[in-house]
C-alpha atoms as a PDB file:
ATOM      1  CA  UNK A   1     182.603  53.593   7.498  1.00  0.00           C
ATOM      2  CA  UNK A   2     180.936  51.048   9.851  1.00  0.00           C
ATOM      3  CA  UNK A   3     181.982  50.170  13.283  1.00  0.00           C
ATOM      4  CA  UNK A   4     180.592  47.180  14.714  1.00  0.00           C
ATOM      5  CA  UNK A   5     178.065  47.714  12.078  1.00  0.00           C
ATOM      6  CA  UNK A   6     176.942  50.730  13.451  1.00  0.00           C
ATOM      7  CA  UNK A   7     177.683  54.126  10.759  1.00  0.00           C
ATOM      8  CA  UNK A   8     179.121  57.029  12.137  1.00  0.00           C
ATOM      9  CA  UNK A   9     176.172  58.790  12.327  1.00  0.00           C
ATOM     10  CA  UNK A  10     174.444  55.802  14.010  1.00  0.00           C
ATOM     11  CA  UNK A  11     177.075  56.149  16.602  1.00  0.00           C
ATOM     12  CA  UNK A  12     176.878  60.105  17.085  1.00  0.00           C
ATOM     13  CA  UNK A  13     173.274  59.645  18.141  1.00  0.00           C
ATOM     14  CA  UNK A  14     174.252  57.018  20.540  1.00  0.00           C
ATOM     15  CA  UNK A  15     176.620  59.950  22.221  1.00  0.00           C
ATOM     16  CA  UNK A  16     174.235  62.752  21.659  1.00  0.00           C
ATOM     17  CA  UNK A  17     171.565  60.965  23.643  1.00  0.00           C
ATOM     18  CA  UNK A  18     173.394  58.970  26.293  1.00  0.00           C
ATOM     19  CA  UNK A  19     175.823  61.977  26.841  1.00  0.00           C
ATOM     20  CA  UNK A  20     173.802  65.204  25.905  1.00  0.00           C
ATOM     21  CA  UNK A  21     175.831  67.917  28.045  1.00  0.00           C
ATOM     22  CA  UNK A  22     179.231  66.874  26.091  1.00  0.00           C
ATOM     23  CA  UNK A  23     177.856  69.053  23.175  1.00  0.00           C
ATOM     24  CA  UNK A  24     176.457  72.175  22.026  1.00  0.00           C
ATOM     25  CA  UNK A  25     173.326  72.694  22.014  1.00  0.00           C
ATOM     26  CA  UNK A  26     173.956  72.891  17.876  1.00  0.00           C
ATOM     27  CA  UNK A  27     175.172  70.021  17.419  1.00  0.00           C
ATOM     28  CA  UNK A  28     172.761  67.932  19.233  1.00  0.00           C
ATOM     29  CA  UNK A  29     171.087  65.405  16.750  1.00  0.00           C
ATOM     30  CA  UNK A  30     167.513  66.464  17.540  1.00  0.00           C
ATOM     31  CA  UNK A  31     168.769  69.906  16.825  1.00  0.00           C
ATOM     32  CA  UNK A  32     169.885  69.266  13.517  1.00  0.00           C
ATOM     33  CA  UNK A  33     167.148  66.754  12.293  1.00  0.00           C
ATOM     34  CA  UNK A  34     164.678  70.051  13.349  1.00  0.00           C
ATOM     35  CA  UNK A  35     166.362  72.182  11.126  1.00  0.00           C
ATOM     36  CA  UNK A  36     167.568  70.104   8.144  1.00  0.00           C
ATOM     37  CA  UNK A  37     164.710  70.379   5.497  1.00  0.00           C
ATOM     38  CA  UNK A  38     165.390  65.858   5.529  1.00  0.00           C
ATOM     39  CA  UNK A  39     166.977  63.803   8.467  1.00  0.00           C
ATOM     40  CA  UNK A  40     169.391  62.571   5.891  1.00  0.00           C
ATOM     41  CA  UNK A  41     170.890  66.032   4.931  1.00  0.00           C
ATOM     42  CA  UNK A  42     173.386  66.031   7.937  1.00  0.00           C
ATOM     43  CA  UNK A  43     176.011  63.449   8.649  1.00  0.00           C
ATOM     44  CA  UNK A  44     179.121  63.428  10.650  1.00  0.00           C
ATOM     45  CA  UNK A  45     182.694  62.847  10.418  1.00  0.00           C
ATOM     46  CA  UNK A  46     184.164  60.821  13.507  1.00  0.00           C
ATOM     47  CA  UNK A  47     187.663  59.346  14.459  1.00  0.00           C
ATOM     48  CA  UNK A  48     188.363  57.673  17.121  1.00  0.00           C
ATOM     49  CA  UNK A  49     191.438  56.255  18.806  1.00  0.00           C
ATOM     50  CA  UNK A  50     190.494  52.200  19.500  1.00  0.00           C
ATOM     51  CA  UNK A  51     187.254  52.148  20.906  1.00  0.00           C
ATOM     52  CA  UNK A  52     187.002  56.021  22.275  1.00  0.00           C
ATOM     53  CA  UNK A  53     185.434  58.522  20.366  1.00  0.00           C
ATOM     54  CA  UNK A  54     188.082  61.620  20.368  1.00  0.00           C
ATOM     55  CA  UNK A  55     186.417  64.034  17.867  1.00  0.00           C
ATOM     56  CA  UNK A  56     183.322  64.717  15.898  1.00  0.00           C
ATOM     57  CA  UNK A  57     182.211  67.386  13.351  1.00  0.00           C
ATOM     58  CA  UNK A  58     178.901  67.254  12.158  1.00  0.00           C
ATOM     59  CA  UNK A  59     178.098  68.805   8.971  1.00  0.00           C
ATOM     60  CA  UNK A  60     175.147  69.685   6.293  1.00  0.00           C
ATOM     61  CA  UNK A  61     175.571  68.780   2.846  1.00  0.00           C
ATOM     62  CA  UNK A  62     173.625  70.305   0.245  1.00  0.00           C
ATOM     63  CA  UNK A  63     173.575  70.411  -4.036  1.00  0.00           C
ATOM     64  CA  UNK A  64     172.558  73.411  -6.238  1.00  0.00           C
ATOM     65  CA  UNK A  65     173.320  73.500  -9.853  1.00  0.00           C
ATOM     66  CA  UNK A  66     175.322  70.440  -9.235  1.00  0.00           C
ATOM     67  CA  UNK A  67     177.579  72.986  -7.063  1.00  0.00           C
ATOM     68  CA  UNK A  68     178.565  70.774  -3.519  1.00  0.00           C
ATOM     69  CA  UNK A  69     178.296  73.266  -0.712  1.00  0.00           C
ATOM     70  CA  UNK A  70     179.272  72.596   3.261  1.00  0.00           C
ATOM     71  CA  UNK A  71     176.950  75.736   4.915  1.00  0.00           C
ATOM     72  CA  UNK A  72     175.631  75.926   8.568  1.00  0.00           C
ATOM     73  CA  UNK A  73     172.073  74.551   8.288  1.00  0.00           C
ATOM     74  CA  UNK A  74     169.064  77.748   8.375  1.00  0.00           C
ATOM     75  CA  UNK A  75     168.765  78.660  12.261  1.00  0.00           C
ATOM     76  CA  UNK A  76     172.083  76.968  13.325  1.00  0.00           C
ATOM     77  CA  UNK A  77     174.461  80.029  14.741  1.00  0.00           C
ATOM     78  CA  UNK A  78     177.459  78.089  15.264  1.00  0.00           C
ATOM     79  CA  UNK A  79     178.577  74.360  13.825  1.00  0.00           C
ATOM     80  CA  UNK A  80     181.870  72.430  13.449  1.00  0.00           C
ATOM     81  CA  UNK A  81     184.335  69.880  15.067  1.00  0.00           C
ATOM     82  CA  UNK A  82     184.448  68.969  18.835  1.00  0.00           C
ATOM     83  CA  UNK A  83     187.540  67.280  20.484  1.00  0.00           C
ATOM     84  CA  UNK A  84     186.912  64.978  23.526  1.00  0.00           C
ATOM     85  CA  UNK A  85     190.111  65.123  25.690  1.00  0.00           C
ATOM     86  CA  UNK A  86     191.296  62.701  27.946  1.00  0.00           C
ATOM     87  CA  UNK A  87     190.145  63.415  31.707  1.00  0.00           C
ATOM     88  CA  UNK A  88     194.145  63.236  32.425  1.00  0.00           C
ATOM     89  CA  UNK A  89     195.321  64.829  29.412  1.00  0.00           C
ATOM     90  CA  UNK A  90     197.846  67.817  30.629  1.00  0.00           C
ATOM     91  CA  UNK A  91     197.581  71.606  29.813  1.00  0.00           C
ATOM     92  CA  UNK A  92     200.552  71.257  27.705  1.00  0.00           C
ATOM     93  CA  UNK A  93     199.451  68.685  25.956  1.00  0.00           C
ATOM     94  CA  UNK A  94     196.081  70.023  25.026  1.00  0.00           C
ATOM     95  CA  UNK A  95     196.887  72.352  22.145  1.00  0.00           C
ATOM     96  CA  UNK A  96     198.743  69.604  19.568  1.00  0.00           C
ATOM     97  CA  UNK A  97     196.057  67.058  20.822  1.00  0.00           C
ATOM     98  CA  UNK A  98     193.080  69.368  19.407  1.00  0.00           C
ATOM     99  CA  UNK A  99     194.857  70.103  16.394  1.00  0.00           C
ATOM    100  CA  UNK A 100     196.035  66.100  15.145  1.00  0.00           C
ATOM    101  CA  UNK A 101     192.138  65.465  15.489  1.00  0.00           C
ATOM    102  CA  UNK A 102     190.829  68.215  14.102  1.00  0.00           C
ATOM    103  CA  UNK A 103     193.101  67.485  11.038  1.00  0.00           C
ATOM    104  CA  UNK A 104     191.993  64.145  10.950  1.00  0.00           C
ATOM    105  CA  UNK A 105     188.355  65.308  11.006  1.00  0.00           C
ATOM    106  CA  UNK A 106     188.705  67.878   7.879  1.00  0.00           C
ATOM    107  CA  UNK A 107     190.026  64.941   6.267  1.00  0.00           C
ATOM    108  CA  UNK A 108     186.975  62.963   7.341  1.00  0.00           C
ATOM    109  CA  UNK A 109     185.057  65.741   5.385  1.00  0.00           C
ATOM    110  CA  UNK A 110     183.298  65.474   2.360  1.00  0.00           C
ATOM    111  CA  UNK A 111     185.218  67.291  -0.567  1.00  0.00           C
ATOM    112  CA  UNK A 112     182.614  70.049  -0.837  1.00  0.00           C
ATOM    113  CA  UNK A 113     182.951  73.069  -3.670  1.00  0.00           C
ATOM    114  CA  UNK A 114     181.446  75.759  -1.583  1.00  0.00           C
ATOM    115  CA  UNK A 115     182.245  76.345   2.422  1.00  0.00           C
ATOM    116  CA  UNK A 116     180.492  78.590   4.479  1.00  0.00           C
ATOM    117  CA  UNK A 117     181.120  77.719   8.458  1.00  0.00           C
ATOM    118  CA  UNK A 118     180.700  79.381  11.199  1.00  0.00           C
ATOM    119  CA  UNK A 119     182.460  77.410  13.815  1.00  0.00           C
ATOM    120  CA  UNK A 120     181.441  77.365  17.392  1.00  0.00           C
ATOM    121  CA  UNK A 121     183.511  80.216  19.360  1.00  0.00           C
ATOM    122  CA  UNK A 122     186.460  78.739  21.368  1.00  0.00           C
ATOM    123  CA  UNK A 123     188.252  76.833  17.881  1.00  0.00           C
ATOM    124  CA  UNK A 124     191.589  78.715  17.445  1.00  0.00           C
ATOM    125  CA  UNK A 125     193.515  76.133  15.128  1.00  0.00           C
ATOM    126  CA  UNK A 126     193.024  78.519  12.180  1.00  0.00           C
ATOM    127  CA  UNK A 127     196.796  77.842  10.795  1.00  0.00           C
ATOM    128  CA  UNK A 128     195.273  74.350  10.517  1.00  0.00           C
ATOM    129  CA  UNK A 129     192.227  75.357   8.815  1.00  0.00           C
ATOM    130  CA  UNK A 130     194.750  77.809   6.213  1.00  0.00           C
ATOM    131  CA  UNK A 131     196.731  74.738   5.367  1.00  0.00           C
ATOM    132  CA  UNK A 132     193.874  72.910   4.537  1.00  0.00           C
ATOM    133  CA  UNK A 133     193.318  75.543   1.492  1.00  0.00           C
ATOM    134  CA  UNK A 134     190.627  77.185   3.866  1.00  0.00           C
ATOM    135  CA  UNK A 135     189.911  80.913   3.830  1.00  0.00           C
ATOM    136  CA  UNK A 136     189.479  82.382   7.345  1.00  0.00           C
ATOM    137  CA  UNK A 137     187.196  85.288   8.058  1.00  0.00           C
ATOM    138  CA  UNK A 138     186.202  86.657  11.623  1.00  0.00           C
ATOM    139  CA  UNK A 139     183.538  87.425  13.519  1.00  0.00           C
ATOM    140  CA  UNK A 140     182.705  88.312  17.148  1.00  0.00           C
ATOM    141  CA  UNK A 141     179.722  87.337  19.631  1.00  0.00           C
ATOM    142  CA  UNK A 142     179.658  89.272  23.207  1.00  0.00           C
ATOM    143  CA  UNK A 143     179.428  86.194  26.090  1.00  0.00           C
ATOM    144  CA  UNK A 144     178.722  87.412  30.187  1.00  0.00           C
ATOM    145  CA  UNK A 145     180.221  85.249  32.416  1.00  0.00           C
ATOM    146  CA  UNK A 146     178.342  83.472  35.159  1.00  0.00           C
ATOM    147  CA  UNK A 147     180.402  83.018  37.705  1.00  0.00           C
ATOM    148  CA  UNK A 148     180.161  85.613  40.227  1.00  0.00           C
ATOM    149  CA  UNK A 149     176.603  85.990  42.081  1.00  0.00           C
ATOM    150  CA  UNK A 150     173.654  87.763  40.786  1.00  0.00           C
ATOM    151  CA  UNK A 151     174.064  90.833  41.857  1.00  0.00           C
ATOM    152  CA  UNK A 152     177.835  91.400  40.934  1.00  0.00           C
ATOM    153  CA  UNK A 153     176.724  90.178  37.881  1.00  0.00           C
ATOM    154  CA  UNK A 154     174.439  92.837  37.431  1.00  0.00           C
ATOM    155  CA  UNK A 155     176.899  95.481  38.909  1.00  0.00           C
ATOM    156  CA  UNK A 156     179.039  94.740  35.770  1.00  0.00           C
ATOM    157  CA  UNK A 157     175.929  96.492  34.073  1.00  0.00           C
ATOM    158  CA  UNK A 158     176.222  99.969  32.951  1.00  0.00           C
ATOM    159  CA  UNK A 159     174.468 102.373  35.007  1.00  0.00           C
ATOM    160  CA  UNK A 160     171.654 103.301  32.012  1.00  0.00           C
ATOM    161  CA  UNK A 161     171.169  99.534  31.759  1.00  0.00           C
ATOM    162  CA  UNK A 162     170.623  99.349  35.140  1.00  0.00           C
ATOM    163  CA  UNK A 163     168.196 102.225  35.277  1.00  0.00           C
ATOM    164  CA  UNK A 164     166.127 101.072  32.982  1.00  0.00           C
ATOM    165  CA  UNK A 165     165.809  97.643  34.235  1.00  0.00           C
ATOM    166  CA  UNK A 166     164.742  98.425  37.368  1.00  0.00           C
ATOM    167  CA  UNK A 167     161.995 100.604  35.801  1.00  0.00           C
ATOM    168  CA  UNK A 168     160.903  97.859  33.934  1.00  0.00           C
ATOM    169  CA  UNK A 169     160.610  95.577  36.367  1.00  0.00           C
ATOM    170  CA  UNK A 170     157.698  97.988  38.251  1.00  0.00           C
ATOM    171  CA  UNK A 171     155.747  98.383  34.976  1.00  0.00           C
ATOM    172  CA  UNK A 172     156.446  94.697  33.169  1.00  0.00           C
ATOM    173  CA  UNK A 173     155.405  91.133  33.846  1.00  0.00           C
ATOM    174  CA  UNK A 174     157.303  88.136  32.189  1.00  0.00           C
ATOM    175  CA  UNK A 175     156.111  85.047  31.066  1.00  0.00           C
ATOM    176  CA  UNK A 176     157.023  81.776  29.934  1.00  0.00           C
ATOM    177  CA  UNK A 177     154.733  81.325  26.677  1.00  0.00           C
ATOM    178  CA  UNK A 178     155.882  78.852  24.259  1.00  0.00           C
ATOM    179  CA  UNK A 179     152.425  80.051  22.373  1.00  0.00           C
ATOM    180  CA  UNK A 180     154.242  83.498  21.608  1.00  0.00           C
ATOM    181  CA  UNK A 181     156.161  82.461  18.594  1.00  0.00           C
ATOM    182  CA  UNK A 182     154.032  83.319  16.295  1.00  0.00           C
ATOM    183  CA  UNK A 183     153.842  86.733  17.590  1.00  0.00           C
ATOM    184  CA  UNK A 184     157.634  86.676  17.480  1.00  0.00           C
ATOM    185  CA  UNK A 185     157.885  85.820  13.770  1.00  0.00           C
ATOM    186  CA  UNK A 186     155.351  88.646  13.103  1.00  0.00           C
ATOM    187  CA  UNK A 187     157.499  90.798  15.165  1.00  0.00           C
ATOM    188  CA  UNK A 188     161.123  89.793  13.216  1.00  0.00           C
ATOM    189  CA  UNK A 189     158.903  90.145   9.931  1.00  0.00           C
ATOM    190  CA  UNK A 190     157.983  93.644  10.457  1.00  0.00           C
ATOM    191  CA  UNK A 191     161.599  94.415  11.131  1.00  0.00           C
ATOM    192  CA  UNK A 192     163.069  92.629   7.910  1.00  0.00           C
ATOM    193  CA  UNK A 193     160.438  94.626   6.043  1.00  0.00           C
ATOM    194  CA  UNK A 194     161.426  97.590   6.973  1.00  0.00           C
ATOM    195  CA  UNK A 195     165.117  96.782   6.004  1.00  0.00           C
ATOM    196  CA  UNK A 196     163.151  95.226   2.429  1.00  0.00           C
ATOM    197  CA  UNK A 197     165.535  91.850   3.597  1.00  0.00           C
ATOM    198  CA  UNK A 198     163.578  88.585   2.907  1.00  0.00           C
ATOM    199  CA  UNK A 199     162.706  86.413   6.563  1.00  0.00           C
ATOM    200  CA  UNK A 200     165.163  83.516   5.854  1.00  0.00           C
ATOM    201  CA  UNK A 201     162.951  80.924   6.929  1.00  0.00           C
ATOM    202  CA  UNK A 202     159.562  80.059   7.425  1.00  0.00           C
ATOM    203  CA  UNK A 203     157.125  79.871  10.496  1.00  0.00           C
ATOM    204  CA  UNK A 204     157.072  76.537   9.937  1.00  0.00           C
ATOM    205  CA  UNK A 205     160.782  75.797  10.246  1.00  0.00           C
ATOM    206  CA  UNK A 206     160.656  78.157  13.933  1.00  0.00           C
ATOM    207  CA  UNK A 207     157.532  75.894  15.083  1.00  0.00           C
ATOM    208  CA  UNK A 208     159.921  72.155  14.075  1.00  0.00           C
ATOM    209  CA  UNK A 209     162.694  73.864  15.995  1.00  0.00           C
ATOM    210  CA  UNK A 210     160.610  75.149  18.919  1.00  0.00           C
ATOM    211  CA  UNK A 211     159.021  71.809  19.652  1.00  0.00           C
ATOM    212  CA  UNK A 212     162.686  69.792  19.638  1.00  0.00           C
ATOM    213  CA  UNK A 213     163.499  72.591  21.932  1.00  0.00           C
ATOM    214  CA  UNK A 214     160.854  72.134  24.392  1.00  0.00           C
ATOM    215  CA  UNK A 215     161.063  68.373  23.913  1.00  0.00           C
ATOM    216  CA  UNK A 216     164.936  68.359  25.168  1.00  0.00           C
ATOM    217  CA  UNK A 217     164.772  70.847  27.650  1.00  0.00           C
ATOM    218  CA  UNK A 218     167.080  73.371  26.115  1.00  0.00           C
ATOM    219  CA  UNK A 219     164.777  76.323  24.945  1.00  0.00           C
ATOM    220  CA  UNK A 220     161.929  78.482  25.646  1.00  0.00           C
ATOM    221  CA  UNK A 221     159.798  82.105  24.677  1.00  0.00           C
ATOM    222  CA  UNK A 222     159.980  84.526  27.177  1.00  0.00           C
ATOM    223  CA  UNK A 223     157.203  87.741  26.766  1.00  0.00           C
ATOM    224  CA  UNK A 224     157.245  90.596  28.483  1.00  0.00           C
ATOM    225  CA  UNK A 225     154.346  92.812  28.721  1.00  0.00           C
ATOM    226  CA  UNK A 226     152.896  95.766  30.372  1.00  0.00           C
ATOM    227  CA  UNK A 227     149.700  95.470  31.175  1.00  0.00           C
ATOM    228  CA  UNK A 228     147.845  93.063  27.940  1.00  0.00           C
ATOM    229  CA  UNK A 229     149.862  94.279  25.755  1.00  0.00           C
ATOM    230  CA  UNK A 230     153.172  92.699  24.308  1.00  0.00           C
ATOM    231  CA  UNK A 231     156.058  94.700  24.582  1.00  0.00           C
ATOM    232  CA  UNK A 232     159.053  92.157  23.541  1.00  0.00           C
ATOM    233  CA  UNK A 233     159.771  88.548  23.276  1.00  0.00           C
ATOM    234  CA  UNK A 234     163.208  86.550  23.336  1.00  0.00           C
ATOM    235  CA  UNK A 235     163.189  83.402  22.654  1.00  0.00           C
ATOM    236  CA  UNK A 236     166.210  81.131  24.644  1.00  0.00           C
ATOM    237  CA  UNK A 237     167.918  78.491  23.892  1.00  0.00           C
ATOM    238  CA  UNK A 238     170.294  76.173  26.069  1.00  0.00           C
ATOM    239  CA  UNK A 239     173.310  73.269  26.653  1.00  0.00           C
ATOM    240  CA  UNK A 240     175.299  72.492  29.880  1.00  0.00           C
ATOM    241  CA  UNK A 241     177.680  75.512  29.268  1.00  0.00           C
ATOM    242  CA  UNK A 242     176.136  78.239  27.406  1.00  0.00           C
ATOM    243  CA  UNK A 243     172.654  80.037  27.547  1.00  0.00           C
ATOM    244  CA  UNK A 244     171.569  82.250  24.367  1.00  0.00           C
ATOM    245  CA  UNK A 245     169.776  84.838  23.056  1.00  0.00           C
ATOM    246  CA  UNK A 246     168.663  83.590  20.263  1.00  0.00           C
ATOM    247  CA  UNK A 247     166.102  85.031  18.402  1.00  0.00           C
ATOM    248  CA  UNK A 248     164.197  88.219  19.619  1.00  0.00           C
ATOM    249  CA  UNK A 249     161.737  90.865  18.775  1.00  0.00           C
ATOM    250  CA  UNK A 250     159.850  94.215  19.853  1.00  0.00           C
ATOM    251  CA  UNK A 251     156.676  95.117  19.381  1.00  0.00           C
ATOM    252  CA  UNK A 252     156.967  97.425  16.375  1.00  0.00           C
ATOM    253  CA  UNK A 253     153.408  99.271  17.531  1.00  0.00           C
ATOM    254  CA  UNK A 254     155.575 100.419  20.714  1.00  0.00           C
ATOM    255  CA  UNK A 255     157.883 102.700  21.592  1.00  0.00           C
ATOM    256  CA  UNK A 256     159.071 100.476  24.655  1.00  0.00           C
ATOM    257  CA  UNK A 257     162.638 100.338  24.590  1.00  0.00           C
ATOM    258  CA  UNK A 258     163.356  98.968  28.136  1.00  0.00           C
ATOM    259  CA  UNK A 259     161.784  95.742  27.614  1.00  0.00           C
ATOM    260  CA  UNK A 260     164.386  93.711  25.831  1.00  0.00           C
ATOM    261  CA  UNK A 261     166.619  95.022  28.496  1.00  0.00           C
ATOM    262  CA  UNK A 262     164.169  93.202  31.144  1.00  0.00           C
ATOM    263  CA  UNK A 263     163.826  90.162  29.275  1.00  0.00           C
ATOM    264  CA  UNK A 264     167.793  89.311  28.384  1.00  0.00           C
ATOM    265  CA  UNK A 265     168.284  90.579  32.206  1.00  0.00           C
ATOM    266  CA  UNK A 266     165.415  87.564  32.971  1.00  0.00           C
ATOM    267  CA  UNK A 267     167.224  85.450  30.755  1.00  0.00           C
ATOM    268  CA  UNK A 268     170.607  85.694  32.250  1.00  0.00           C
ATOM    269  CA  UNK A 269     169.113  85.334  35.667  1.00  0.00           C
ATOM    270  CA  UNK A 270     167.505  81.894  34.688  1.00  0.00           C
ATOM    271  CA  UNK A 271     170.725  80.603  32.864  1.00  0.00           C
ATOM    272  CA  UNK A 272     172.443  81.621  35.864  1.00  0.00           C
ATOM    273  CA  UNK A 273     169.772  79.469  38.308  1.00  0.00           C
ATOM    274  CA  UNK A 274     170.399  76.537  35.834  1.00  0.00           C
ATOM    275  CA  UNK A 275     174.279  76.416  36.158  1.00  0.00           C
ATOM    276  CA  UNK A 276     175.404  77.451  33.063  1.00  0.00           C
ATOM    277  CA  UNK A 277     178.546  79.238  32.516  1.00  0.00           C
ATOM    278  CA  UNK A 278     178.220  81.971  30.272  1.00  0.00           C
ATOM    279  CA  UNK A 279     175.535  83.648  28.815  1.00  0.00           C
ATOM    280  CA  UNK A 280     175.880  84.063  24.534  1.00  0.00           C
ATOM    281  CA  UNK A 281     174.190  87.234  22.883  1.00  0.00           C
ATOM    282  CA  UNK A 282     175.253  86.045  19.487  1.00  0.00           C
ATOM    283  CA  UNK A 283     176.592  89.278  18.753  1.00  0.00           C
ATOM    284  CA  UNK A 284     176.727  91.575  15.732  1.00  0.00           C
ATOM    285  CA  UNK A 285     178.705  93.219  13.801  1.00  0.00           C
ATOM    286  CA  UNK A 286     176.259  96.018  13.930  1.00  0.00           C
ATOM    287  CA  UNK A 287     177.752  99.049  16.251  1.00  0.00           C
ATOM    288  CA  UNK A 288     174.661 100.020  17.491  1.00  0.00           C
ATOM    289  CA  UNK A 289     174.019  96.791  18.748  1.00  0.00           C
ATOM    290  CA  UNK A 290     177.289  95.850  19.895  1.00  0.00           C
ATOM    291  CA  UNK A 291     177.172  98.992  21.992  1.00  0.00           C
ATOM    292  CA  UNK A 292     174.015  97.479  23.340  1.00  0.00           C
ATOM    293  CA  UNK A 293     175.241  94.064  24.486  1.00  0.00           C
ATOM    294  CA  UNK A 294     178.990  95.440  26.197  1.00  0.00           C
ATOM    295  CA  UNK A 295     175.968  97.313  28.186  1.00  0.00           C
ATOM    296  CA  UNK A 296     175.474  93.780  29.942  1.00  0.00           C
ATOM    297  CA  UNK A 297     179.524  94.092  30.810  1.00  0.00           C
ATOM    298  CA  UNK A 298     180.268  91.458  28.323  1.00  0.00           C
ATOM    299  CA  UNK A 299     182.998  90.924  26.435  1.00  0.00           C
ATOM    300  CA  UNK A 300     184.244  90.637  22.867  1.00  0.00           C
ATOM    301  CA  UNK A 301     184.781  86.470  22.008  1.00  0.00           C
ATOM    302  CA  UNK A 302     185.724  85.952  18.201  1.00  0.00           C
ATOM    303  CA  UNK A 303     185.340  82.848  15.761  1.00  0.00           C
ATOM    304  CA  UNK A 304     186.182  81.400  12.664  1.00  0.00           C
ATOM    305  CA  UNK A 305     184.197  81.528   9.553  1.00  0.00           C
ATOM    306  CA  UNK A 306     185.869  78.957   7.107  1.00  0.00           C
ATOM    307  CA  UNK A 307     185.037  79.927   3.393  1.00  0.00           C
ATOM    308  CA  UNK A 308     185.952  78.132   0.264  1.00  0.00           C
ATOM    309  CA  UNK A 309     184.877  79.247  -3.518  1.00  0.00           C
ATOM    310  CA  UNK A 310     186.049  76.362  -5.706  1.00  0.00           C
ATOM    311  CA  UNK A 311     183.830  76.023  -8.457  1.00  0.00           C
ATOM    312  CA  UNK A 312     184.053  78.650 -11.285  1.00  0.00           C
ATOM    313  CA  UNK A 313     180.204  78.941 -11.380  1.00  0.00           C
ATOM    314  CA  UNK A 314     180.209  80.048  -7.519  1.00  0.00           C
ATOM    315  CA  UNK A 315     183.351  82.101  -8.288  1.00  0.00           C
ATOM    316  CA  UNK A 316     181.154  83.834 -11.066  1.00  0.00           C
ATOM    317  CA  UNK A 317     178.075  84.502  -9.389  1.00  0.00           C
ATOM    318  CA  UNK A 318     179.836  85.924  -6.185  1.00  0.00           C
ATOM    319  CA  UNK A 319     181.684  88.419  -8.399  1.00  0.00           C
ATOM    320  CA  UNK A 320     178.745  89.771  -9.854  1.00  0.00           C
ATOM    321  CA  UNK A 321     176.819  89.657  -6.760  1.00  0.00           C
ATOM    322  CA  UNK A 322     178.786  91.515  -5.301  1.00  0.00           C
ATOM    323  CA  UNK A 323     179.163  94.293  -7.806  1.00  0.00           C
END
């Protein structure tokens, strides 16, 4: 569809670029021409009400064994549709608003075979989703609010936390280096190892990523060390709402568990100076790490995974996958 001869996708760049802090920092269009293997793998569905944009969902398409498939593109945590609300739209209103254009926006979609979408926390309309012949699975990050001052944000810490942070801040230094990444892959590939779970990407891919990050202002590596060496390294991403943590590694020569602690601590601290809102951990499943991040006094958020299986092929190869 063309309007005013400009595509859809034409005109989602326009908004991306002339109104940056209206989106996640996932959906951004440098973000996903960094981490689509070809600019022309995404594309967005958009409706709009006259001339106002009220919704857009962008989305990765991909082929395998002539099997469609709709999937979050490699090093994209969260994607799916985002409603624009009128500034004078009331409370009550804002519920059946949301869900007429999201449903206009699924129908926007591409009729892929094979879903697999994590959708950006927040998006509750899963009775619209279930209609749409969607299955629904859930999952749960951990986000820290930002609203209170720094140091009743860290009294929301649990006292261990706490503890350890302060010791690390007499025997660690941290650093902005960008140039750590490398060190960070090496890091995350030592862990995966030891797991025997293939790295799902390559160093290139983290480098594209990295630069668009730098380049827009919405991502950094932060290293903490003790003395030369490196102890841990996060790297942090960024929009107008939300800070991350997303990606991160420890020195697997070290036994130094107190600096991850000291860099997310860092991290929330900047996020925090910069205005955002909340700070994400992405979290896990995993209890061990869950336990970890509810340290930080933050709480449970959940979102959507939409999943479809409708080719028999897919269907096939699941089941004995998963045998």
């Amino acid at each position: 569809m063309e309007y005013f001869n400009v595509t859809e996708k034409e005109l989602y760049i326009t908004i991306c670029r002339k109104n940056p802090e209206a989106l996640p920092v996932f959906a951004q269009c440098w973000w996903l021409d960094a981490v689509c293997v070809d600019k022309a793998d995404w594309n967005v569905a958009l409706t709009m009400k006259g001339d106002v944009v009220t919704g857009v969902w962008p989305y990765m398409l991909s082929e395998r064994l002539s099997i469609s498939m709709m999937r979050n593109p490699r090093l994209t945590s969260y994607i799916g549709p985002h409603v624009f609300f009128p500034p004078d739209i009331k409370d009550s209103r804002r519920d059946s608003y949301e869900y007429d254009v999201m449903e206009q926006l699924l129908d926007a979609l591409p009729d892929a075979d094979v879903w697999r979408l994590s959708l950006t926390p927040g998006i509750k309309q899963a009775g619209l989703f279930r209609r749409a012949g969607l299955k629904i699975e859930v999952q749960q990050t951990f986000l820290c609010s930002l609203e209170e001052d720094e140091e009743q944000i860290f009294h929301h810490f649990k006292e261990p936390l706490r503890r350890n942070i302060r010791a690390a801040e007499k025997d660690l230094t941290i650093t902005e280096e960008p140039a750590a990444l490398e060190m960070l892959y090496e890091f995350q590939k030592a862990t995966l190892n030891e797991k025997r779970v293939a790295q799902p990407y390559t160093e290139a891919h983290v480098e594209t990523l990295l630069t668009a990050c730098i380049a827009n202002n919405s991502g950094t590596i932060w290293v903490a060390r003790q003395g030369r060496q490196i102890e841990a390294i996060i790297w942090n991403v960024w929009d107008a709402e939300k800070s991350y943590y997303f990606m991160g590694g420890k020195n697997p020569a070290t036994d130094n568990y107190k600096a991850m602690s000291a860099l997310l601590w860092h991290c929330i601290r900047q996020a925090k100076a910069r205005g955002n809102k909340y700070f994400d951990f992405e979290g896990s499943m995993d209890g061990g790490v869950e336990r970890f991040f509810r340290g930080f006094g933050a709480k449970r958020e959940l979102y959507l995974v939409l999943k479809r299986d409708g080719h028999w092929f897919w269907k096939l190869w699941r089941a004995v996958s998963l045998r």
